[in-house]
PDB file of N, CA and C in Angstrom:
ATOM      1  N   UNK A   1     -34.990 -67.673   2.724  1.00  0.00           N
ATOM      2  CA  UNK A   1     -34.751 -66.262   2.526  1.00  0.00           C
ATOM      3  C   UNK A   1     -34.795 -65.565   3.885  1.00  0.00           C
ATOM      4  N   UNK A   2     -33.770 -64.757   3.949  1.00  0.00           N
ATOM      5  CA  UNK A   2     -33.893 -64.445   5.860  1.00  0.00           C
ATOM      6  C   UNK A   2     -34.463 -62.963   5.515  1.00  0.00           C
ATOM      7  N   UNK A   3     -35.403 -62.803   6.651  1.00  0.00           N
ATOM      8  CA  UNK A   3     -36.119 -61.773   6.765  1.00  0.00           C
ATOM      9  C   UNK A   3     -35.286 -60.322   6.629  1.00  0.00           C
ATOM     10  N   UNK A   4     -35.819 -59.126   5.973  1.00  0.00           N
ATOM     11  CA  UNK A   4     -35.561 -57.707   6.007  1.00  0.00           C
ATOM     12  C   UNK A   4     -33.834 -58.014   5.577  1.00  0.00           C
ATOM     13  N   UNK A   5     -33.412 -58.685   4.664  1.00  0.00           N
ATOM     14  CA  UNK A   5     -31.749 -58.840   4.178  1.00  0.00           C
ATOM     15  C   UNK A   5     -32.044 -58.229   2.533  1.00  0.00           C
ATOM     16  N   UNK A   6     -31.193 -57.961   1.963  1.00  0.00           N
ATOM     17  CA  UNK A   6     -31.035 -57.280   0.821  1.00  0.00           C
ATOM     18  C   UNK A   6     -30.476 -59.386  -0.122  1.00  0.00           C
ATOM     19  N   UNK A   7     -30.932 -59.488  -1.333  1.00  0.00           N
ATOM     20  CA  UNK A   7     -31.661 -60.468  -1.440  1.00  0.00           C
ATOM     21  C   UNK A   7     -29.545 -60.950  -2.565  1.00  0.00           C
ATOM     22  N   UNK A   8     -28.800 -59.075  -2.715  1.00  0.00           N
ATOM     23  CA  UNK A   8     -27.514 -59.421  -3.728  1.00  0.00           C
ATOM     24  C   UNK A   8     -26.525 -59.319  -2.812  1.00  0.00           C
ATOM     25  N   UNK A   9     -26.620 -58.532  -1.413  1.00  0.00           N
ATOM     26  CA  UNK A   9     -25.309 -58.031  -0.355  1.00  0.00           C
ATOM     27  C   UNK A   9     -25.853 -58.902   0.903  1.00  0.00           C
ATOM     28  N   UNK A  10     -26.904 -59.057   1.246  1.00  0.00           N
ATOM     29  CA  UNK A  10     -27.011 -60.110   2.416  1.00  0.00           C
ATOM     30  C   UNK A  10     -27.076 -58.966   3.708  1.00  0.00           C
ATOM     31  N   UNK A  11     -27.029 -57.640   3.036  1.00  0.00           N
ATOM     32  CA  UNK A  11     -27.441 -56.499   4.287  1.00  0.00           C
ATOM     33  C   UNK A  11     -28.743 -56.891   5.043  1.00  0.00           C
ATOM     34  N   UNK A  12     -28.253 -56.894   6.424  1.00  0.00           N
ATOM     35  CA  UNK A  12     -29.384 -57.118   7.438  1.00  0.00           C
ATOM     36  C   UNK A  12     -29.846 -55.318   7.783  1.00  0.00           C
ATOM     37  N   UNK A  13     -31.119 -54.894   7.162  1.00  0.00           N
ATOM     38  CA  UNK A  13     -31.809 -54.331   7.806  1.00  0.00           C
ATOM     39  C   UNK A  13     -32.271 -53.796   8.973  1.00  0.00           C
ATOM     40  N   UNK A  14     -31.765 -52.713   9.968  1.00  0.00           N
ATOM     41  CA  UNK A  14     -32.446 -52.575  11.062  1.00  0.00           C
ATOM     42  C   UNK A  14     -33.782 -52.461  11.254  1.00  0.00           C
ATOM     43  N   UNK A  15     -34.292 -52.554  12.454  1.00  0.00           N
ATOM     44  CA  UNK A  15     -36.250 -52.699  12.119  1.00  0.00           C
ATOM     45  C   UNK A  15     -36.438 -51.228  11.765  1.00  0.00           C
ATOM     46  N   UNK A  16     -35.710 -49.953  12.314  1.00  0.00           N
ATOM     47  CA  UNK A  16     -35.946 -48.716  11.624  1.00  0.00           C
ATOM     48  C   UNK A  16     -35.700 -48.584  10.647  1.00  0.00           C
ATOM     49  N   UNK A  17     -34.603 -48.566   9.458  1.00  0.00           N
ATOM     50  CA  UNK A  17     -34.469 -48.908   8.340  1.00  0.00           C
ATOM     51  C   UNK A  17     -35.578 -49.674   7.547  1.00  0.00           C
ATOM     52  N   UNK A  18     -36.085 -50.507   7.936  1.00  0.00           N
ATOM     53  CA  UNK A  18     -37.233 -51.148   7.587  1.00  0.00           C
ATOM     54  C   UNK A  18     -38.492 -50.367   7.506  1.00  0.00           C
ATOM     55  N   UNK A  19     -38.690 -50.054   8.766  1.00  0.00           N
ATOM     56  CA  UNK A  19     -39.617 -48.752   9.183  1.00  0.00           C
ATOM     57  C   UNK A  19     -40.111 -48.063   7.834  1.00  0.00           C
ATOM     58  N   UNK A  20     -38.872 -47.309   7.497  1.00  0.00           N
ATOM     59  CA  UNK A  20     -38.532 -46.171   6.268  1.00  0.00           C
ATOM     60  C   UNK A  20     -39.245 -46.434   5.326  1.00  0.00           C
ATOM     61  N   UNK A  21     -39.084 -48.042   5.208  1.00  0.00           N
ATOM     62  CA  UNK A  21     -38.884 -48.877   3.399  1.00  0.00           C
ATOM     63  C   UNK A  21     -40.858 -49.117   3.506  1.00  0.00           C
ATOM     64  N   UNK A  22     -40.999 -49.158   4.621  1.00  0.00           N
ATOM     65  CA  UNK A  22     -42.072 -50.173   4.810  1.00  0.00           C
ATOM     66  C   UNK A  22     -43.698 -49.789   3.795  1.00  0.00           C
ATOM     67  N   UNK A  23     -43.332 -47.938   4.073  1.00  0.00           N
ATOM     68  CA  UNK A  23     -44.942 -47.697   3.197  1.00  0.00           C
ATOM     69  C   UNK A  23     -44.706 -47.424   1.915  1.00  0.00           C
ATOM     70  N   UNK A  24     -43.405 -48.278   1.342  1.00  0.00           N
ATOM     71  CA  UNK A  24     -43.446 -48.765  -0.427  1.00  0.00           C
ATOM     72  C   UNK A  24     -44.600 -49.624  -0.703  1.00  0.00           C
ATOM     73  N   UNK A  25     -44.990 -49.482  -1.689  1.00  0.00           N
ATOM     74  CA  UNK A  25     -46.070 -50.447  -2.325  1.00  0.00           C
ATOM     75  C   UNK A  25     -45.117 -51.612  -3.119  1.00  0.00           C
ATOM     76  N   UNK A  26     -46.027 -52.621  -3.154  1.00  0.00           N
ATOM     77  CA  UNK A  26     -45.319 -53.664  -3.443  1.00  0.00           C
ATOM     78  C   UNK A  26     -44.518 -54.134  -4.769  1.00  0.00           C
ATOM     79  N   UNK A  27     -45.079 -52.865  -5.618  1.00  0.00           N
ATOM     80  CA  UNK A  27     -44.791 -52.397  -7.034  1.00  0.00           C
ATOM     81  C   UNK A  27     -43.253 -52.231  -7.008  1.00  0.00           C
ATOM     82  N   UNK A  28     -43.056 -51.094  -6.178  1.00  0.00           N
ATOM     83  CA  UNK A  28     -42.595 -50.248  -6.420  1.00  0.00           C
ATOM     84  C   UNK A  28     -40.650 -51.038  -6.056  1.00  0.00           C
ATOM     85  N   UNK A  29     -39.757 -50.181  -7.009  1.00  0.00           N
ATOM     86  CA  UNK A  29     -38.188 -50.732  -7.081  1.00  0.00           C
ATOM     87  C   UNK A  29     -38.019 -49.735  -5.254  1.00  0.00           C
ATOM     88  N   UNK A  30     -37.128 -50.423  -4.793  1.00  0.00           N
ATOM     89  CA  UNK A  30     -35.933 -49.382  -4.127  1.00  0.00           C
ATOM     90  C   UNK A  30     -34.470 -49.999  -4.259  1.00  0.00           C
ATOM     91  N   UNK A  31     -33.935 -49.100  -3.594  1.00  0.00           N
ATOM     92  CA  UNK A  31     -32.406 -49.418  -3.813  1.00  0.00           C
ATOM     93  C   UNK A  31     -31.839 -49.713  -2.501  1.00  0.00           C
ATOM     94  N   UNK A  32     -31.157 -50.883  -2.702  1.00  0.00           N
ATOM     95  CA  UNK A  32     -30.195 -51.271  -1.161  1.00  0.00           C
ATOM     96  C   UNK A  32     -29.306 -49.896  -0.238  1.00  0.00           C
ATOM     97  N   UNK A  33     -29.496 -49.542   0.644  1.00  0.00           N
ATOM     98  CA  UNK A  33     -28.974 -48.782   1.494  1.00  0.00           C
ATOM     99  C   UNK A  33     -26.841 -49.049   1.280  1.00  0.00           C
ATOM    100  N   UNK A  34     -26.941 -50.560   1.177  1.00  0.00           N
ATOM    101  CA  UNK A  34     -25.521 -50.572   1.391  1.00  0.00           C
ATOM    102  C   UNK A  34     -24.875 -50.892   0.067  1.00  0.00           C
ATOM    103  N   UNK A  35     -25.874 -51.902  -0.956  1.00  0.00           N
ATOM    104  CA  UNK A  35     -24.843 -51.788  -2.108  1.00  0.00           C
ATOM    105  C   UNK A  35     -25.408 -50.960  -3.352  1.00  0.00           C
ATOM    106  N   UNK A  36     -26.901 -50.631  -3.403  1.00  0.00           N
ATOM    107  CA  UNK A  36     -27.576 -49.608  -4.214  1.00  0.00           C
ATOM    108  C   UNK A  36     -28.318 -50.827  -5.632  1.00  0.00           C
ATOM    109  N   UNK A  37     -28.356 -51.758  -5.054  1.00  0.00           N
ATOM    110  CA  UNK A  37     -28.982 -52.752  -5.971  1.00  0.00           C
ATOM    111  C   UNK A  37     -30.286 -52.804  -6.335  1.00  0.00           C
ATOM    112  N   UNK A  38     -31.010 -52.738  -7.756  1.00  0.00           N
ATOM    113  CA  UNK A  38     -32.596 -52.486  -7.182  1.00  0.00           C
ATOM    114  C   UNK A  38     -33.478 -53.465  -6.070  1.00  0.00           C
ATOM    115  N   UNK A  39     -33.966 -53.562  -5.426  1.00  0.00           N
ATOM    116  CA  UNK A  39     -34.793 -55.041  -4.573  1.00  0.00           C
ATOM    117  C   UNK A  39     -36.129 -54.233  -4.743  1.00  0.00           C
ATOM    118  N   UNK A  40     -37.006 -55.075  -4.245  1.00  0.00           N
ATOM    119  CA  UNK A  40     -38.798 -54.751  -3.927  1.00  0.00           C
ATOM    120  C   UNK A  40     -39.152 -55.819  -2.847  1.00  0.00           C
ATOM    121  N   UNK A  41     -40.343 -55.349  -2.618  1.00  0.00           N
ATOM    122  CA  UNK A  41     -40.764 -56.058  -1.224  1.00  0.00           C
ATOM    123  C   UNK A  41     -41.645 -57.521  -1.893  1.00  0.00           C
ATOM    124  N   UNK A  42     -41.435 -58.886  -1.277  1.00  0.00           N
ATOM    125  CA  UNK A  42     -41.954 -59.555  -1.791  1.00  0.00           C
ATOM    126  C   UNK A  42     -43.529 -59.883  -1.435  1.00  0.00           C
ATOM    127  N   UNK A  43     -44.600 -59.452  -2.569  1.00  0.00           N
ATOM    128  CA  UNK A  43     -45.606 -59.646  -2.625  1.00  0.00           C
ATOM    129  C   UNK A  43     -46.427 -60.648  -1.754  1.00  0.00           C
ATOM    130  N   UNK A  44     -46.432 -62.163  -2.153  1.00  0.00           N
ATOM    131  CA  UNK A  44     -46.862 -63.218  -1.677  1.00  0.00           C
ATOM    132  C   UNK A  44     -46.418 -63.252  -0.140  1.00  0.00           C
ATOM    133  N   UNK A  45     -45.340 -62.799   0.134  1.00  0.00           N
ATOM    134  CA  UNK A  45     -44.707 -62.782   1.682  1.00  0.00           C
ATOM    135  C   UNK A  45     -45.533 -61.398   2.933  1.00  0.00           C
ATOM    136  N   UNK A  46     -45.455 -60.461   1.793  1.00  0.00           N
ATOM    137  CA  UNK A  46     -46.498 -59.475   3.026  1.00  0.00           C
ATOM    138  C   UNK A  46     -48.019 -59.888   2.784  1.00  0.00           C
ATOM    139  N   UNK A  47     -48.676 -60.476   2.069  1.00  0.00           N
ATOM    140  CA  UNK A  47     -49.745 -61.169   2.268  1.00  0.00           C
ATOM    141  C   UNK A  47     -49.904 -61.705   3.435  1.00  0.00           C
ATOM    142  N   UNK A  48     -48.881 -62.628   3.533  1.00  0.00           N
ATOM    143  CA  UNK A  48     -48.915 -63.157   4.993  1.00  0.00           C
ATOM    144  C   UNK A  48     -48.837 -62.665   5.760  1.00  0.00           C
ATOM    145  N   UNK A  49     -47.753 -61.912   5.983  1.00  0.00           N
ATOM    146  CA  UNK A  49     -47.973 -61.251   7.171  1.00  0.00           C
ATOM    147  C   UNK A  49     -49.095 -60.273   7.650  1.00  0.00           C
ATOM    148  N   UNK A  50     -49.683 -59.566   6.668  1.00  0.00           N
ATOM    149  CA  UNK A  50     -51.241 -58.843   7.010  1.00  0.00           C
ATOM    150  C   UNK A  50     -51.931 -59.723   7.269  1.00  0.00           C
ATOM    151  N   UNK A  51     -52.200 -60.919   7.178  1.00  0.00           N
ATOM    152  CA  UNK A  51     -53.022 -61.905   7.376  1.00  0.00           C
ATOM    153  C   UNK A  51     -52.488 -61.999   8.914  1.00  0.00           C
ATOM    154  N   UNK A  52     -51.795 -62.370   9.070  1.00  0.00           N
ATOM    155  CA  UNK A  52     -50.955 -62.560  10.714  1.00  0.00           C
ATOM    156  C   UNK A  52     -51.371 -61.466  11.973  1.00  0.00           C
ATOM    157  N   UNK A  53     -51.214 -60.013  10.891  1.00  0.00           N
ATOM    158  CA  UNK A  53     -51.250 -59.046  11.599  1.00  0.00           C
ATOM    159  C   UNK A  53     -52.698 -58.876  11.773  1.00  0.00           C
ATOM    160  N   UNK A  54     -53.698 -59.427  10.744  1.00  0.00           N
ATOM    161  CA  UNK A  54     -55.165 -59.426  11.086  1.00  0.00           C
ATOM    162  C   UNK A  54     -55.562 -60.047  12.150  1.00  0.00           C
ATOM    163  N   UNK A  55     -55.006 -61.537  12.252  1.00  0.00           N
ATOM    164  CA  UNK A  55     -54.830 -62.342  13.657  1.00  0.00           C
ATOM    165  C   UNK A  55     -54.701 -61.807  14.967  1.00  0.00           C
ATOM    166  N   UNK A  56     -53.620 -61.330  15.129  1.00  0.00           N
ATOM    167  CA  UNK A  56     -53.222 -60.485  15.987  1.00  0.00           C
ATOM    168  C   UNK A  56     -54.036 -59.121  16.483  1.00  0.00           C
ATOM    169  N   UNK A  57     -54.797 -58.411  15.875  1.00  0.00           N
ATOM    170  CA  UNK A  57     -55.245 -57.268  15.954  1.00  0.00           C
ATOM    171  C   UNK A  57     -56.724 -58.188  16.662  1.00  0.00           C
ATOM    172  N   UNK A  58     -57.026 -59.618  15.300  1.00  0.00           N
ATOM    173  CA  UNK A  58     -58.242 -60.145  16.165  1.00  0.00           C
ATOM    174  C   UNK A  58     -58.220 -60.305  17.851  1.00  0.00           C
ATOM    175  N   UNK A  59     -57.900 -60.677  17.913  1.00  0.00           N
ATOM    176  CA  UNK A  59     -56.945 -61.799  19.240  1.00  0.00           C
ATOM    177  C   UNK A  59     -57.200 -60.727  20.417  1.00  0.00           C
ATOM    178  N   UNK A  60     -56.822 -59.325  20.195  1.00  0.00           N
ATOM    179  CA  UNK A  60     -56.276 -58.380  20.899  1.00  0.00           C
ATOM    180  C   UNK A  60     -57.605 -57.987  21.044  1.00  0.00           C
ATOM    181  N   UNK A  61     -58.403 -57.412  20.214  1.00  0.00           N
ATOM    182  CA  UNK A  61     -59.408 -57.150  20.297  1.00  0.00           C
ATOM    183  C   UNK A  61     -60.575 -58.072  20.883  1.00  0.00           C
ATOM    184  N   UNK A  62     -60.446 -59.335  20.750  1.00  0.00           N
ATOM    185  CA  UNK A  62     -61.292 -60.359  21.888  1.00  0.00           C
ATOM    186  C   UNK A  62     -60.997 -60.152  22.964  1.00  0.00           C
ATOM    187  N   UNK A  63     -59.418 -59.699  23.559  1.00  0.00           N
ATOM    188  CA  UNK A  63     -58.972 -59.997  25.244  1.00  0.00           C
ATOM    189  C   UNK A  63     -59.705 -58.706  25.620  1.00  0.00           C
ATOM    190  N   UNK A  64     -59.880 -57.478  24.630  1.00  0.00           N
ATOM    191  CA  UNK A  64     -60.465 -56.339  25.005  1.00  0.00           C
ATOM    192  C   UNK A  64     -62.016 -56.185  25.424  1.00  0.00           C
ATOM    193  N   UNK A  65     -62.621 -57.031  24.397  1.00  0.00           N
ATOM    194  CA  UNK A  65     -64.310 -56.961  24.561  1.00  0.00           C
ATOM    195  C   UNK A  65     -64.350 -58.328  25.698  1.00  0.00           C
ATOM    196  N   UNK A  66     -63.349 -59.067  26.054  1.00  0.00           N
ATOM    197  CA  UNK A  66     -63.943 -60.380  27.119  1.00  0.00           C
ATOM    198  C   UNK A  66     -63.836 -60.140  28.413  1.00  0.00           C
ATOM    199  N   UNK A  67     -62.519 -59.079  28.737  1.00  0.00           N
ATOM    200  CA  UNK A  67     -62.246 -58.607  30.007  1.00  0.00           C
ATOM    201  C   UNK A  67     -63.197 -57.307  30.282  1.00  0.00           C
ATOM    202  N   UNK A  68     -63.271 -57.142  31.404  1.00  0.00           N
ATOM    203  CA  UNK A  68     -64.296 -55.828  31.865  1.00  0.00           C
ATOM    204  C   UNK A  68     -62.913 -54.457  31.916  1.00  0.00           C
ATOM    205  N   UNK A  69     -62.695 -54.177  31.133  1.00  0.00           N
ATOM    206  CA  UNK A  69     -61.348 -53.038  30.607  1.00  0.00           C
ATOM    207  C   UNK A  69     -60.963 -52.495  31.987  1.00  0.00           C
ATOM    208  N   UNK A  70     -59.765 -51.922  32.748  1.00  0.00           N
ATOM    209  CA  UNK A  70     -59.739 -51.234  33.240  1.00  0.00           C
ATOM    210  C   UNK A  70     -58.433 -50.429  32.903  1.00  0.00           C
ATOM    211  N   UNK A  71     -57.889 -49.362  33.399  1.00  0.00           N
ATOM    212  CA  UNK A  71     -56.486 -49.000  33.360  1.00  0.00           C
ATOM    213  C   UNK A  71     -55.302 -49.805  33.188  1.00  0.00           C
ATOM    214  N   UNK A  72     -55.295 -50.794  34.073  1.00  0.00           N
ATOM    215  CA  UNK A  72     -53.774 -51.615  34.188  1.00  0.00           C
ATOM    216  C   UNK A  72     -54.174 -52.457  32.913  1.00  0.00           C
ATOM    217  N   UNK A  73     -55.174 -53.231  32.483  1.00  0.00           N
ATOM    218  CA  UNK A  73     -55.745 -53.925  31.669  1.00  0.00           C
ATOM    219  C   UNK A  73     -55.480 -53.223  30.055  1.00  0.00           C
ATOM    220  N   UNK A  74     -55.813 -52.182  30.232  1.00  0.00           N
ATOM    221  CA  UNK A  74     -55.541 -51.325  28.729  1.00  0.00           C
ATOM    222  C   UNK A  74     -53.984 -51.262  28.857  1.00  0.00           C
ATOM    223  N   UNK A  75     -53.892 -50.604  29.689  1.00  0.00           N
ATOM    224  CA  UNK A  75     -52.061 -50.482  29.501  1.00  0.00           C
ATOM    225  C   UNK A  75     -51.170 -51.735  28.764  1.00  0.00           C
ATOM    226  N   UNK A  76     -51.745 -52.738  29.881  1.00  0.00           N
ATOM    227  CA  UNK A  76     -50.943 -54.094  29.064  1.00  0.00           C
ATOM    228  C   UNK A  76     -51.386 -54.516  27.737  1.00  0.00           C
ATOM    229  N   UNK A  77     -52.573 -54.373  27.199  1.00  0.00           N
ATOM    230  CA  UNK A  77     -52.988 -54.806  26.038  1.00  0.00           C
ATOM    231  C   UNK A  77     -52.485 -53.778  25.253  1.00  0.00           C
ATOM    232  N   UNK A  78     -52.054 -52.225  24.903  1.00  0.00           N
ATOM    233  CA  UNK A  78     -51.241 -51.619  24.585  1.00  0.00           C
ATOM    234  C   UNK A  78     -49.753 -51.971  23.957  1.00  0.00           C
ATOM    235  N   UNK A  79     -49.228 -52.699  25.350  1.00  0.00           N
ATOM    236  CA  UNK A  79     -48.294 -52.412  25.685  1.00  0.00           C
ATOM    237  C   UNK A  79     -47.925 -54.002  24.614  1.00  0.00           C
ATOM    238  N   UNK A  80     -48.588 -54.769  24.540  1.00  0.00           N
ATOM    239  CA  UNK A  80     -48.496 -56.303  23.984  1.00  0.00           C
ATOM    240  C   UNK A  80     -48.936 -55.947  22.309  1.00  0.00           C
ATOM    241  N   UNK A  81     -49.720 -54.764  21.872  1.00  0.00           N
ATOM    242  CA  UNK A  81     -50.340 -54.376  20.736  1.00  0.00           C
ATOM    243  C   UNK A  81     -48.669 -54.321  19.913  1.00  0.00           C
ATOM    244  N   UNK A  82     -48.441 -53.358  20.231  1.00  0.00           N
ATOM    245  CA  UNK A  82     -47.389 -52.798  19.614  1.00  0.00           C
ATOM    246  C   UNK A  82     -46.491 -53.306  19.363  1.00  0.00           C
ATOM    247  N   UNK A  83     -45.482 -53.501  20.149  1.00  0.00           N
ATOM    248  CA  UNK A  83     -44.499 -54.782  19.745  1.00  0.00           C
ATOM    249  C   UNK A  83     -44.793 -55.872  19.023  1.00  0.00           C
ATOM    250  N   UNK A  84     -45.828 -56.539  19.462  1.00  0.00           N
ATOM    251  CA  UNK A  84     -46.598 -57.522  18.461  1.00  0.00           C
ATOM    252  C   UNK A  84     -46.647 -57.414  17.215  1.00  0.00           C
ATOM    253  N   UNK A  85     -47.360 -55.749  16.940  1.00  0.00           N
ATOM    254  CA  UNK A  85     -47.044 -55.731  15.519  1.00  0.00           C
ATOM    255  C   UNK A  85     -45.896 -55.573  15.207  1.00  0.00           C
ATOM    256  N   UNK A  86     -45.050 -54.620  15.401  1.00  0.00           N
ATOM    257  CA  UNK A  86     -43.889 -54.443  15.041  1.00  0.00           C
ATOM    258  C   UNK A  86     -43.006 -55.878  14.595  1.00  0.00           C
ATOM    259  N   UNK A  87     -43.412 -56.321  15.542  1.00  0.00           N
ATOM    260  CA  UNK A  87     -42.769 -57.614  15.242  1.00  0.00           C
ATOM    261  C   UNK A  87     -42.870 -58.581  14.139  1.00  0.00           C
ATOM    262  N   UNK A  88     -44.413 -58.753  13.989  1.00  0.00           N
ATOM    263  CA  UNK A  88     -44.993 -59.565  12.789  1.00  0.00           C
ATOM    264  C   UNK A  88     -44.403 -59.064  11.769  1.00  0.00           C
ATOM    265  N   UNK A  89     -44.401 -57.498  11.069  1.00  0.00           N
ATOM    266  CA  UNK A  89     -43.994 -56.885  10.171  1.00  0.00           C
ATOM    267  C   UNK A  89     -42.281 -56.978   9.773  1.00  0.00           C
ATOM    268  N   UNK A  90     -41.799 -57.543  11.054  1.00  0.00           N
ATOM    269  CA  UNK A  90     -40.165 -57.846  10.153  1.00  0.00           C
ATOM    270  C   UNK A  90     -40.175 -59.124  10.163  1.00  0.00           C
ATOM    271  N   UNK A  91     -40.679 -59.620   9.707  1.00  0.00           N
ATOM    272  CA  UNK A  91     -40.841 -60.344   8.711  1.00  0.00           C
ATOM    273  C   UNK A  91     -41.062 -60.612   7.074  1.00  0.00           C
ATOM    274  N   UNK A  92     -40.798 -59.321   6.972  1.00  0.00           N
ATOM    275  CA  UNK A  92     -40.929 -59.226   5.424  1.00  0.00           C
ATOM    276  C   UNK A  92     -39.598 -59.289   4.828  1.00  0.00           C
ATOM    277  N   UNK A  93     -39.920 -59.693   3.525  1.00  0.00           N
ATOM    278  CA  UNK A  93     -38.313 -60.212   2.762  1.00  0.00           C
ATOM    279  C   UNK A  93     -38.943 -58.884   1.599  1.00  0.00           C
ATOM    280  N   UNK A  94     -37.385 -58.535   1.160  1.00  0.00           N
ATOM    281  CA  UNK A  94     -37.051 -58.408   0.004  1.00  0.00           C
ATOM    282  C   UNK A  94     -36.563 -59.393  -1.181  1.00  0.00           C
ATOM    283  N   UNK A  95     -37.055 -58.658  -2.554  1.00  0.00           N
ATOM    284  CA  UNK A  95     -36.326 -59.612  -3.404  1.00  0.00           C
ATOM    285  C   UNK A  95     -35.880 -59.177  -4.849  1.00  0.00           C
ATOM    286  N   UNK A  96     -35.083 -59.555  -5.308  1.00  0.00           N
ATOM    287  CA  UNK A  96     -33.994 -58.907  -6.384  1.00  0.00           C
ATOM    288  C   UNK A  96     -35.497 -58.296  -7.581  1.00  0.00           C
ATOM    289  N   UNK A  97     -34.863 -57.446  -8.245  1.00  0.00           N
ATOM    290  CA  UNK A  97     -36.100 -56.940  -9.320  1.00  0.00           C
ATOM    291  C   UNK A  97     -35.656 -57.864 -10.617  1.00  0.00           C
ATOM    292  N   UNK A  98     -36.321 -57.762 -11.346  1.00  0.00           N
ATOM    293  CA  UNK A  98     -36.072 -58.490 -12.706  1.00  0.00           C
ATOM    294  C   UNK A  98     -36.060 -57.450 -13.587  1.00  0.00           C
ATOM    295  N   UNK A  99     -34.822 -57.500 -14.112  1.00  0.00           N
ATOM    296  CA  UNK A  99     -34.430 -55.990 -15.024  1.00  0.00           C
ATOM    297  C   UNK A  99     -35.184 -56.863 -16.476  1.00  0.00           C
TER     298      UNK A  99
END
């Protein structure tokens, strides 16, 4: 299943588009942007990735409490935060609803 694609048109998602979709609950129907099909976000799949993104937030937060912090030091750990997540998070699939 390829990540952030609409599961009946095969629409690839931009990560902003995604963005939009993203603080649906996992309940909840939406409709494809390009063909208006219902999809939802797949459950078992953002599990993982919060799990990932817990990783990540760990990780970040060790390089923070192990190094003696300074300016250039925060900046880059910032600067590695963000994208990081962003990143982990498209990884989420959609998937067709069951009428």
């Amino acid at each position: 299943m390829k990540a952030r694609t609409c599961p009946h048109c095969d629409y690839k998602y931009t990560i902003m588009e995604y963005l939009k979709s993203f603080f649906i609950t996992t309940h909840s129907k939406l409709k494809c942007i390009n063909c208006k099909a219902n999809i939802k976000v797949d459950f078992s799949r953002r599990v993982g990735i919060a799990v990932a993104f817990l990783l990540w937030m760990i990780a970040t937060n060790l390089i923070v409490d192990y190094f003696e912090l300074n300016s250039i030091l925060w900046v880059f750990i910032v600067l590695a935060y963000i994208p990081g997540a962003v990143y982990i998070f498209t990884f989420d699939v959609f998937k067709k609803v069951k009428e």
